[in-house]
Protein backbone atom coordinates (compact mmCIF):
# COMPACT_ATOMS: atom_id res chain seq x y z
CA UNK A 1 11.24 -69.68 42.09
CA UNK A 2 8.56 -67.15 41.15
CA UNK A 3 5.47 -69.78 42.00
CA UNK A 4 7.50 -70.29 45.90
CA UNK A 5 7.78 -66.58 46.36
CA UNK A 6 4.20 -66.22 45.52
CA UNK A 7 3.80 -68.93 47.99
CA UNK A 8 5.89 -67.82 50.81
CA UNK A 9 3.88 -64.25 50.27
CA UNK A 10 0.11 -65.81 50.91
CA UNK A 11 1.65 -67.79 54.45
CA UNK A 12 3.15 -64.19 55.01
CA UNK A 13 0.41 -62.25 54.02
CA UNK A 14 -1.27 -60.54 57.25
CA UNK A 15 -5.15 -61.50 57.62
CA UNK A 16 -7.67 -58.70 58.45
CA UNK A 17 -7.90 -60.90 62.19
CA UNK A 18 -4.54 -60.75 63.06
CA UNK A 19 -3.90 -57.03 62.56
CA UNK A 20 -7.46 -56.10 64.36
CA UNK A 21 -5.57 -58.33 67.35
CA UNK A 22 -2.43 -55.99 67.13
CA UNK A 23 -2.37 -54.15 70.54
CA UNK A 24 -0.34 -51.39 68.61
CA UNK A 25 -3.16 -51.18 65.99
CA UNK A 26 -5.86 -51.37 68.54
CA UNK A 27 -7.10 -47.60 69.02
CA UNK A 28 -7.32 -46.92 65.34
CA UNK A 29 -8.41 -50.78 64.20
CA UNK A 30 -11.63 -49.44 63.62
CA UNK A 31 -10.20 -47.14 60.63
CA UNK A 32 -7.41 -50.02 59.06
CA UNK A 33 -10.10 -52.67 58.96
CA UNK A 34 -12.09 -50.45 56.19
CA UNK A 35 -12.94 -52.67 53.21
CA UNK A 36 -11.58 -50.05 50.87
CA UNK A 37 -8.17 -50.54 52.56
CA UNK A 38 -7.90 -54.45 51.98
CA UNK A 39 -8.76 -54.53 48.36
CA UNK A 40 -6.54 -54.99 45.75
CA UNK A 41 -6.44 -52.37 42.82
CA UNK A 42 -4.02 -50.31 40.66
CA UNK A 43 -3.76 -47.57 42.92
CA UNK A 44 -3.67 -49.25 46.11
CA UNK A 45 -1.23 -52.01 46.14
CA UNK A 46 1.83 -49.38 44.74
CA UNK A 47 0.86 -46.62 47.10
CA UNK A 48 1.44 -50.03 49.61
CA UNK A 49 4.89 -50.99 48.50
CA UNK A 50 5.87 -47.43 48.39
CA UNK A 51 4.86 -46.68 52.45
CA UNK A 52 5.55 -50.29 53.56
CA UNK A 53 9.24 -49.48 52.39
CA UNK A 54 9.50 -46.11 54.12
CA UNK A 55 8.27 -48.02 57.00
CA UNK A 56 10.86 -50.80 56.40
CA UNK A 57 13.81 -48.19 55.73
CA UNK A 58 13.13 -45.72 58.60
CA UNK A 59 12.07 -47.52 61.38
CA UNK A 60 13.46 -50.36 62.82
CA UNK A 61 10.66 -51.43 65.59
CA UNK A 62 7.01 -51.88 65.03
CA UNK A 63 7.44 -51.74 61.20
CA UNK A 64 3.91 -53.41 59.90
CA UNK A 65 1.54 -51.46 62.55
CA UNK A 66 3.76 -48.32 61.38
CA UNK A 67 3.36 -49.23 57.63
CA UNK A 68 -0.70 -50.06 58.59
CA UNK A 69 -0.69 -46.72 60.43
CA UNK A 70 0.36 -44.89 56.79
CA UNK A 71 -1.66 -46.62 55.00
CA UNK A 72 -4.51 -44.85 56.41
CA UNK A 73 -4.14 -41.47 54.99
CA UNK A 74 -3.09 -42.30 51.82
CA UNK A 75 -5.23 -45.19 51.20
CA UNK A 76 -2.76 -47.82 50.44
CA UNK A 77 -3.37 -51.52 50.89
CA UNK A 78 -2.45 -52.51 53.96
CA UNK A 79 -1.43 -56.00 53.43
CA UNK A 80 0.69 -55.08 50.44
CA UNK A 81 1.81 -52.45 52.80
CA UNK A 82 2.67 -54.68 55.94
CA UNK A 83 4.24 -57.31 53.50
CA UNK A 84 6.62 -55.09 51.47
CA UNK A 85 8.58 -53.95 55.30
CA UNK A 86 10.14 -57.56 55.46
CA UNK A 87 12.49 -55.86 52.83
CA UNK A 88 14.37 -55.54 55.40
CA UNK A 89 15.50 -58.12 57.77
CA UNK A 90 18.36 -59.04 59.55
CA UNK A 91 20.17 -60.26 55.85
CA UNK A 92 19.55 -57.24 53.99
CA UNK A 93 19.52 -54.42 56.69
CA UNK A 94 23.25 -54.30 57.18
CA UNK A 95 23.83 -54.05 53.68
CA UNK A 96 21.11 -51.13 53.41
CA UNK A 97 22.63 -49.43 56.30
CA UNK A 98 25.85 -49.78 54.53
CA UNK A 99 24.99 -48.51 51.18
CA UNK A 100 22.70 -45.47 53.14
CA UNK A 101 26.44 -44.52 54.90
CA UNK A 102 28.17 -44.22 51.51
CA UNK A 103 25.79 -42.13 49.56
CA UNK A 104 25.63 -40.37 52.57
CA UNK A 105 29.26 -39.73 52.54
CA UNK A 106 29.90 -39.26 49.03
CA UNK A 107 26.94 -36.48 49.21
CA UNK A 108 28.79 -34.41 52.19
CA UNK A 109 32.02 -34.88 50.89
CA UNK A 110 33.32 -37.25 53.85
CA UNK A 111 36.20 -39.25 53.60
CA UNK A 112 35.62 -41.02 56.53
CA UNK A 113 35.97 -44.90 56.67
CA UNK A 114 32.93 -46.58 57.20
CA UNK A 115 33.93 -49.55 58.74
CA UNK A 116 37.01 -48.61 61.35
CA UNK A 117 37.60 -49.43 64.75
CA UNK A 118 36.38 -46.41 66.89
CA UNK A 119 38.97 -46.37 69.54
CA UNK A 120 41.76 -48.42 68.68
CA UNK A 121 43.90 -46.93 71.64
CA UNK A 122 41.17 -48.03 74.18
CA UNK A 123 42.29 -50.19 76.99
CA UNK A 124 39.16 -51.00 78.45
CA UNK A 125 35.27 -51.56 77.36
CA UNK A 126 34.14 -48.09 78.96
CA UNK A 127 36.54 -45.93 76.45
CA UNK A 128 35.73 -48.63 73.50
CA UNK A 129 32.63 -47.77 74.42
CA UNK A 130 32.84 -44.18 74.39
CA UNK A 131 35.05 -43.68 71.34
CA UNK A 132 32.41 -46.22 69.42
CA UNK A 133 29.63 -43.42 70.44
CA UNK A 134 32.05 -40.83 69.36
CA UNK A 135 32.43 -42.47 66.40
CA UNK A 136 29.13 -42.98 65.30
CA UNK A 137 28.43 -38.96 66.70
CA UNK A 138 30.35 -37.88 63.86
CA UNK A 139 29.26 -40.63 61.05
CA UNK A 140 25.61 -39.86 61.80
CA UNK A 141 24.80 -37.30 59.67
CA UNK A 142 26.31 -39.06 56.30
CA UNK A 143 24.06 -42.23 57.79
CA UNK A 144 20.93 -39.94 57.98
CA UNK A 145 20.91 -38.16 54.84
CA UNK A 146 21.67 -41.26 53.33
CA UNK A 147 18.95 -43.51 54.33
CA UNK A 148 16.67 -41.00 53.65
CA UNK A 149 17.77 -40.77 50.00
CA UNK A 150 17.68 -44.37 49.68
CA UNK A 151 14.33 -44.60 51.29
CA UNK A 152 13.00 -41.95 48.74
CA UNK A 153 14.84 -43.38 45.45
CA UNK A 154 13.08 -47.03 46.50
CA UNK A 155 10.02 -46.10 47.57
CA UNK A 156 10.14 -44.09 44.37
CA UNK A 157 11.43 -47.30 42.33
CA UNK A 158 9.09 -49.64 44.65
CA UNK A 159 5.99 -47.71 43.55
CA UNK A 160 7.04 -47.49 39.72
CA UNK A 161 7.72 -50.98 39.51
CA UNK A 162 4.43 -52.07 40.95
CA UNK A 163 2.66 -50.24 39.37
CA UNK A 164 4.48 -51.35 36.17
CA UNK A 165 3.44 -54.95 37.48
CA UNK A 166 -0.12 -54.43 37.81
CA UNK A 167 -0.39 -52.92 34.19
CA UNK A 168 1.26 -55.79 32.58
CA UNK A 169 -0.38 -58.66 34.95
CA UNK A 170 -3.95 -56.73 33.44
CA UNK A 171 -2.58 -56.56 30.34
CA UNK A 172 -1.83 -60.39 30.22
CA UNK A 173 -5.18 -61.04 31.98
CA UNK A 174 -6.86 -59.08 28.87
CA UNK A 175 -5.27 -61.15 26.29
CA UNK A 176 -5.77 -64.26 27.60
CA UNK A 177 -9.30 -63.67 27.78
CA UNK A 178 -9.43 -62.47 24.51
CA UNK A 179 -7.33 -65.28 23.42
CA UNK A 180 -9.73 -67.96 24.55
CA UNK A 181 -12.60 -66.55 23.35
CA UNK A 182 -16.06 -68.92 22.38
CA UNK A 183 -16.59 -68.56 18.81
């Protein structure tokens, strides 16, 4: 399972080519083509899964030239950071959204239901219509507050665990060299 992730990830993997042919990424391709940007270290790839989740989490167009785009500043890897945004996807988003809404909710104190029918006295699609906007008027701020919560705590978790990662893939690297060592 591990060996077909790892797979799936290099076919996935965006090249240096294809995001200098982004026409998002276009005006600043100059700055996310910088060597220093594309190589793999221990502060680099976390500081990618961190931003390439807040990318993921908070917006739901243009999420790899937006993770590339943060990357920048902060001098993440932009791969790791383009890569870790297909967190989310159609499977996973609704769930996300989902769990956002209820620690939302439980955080203001709503006892809204999160899945209802908006208008269920509506007759016709222009007052479903309006009492679905209504509905999701007043269930917006419980959505808000909690995807931003959940974006933090994963990003937060996303960056520990990589980094985590890294030290024990080094760590395993190191004894195995040590291990095999001429004598």
């Amino acid at each position: 399972m591990f060996q077909r992730s790892v797979a799936w990830m290099a076919r996935n993997m965006p090249t240096r080519e294809s995001m200098e042919s982004n026409r998002l990424l276009r005006p600043v391709a100059h700055r996310v083509m910088e060597p220093g940007l594309w190589r793999f270290n221990r502060r680099s790839v976390p500081r990618g899964v961190a931003l390439g989740m807040v990318a993921g989490f908070l917006f739901p167009v243009a999420q790899i030239a937006i993770a590339a785009l943060f990357a920048l500043p902060f001098r993440a890897n932009v791969p790791v950071a383009a890569l870790t945004t297909f967190i989310t996807n159609p499977f996973t988003t609704p769930f996300l959204w989902f769990v956002a809404y209820k620690i939302g909710a439980w955080m203001l104190h709503s006892d809204a239901a999160a899945i209802a029918q908006p208008a269920a006295e509506a007759t016709g699609w222009l007052q479903w219509l309006t009492g679905a906007f209504d509905w999701l008027w007043r269930q917006g701020p419980a959505f808000g507050l909690g995807l931003i919560v959940l974006t933090a705590a994963c990003a937060g978790l996303g960056y520990a665990l990589s980094a985590l990662g890294w030290r024990l893939w080094i760590a395993r690297k190191w004894r195995h060299r040590h291990a095999i060592k001429p004598v």
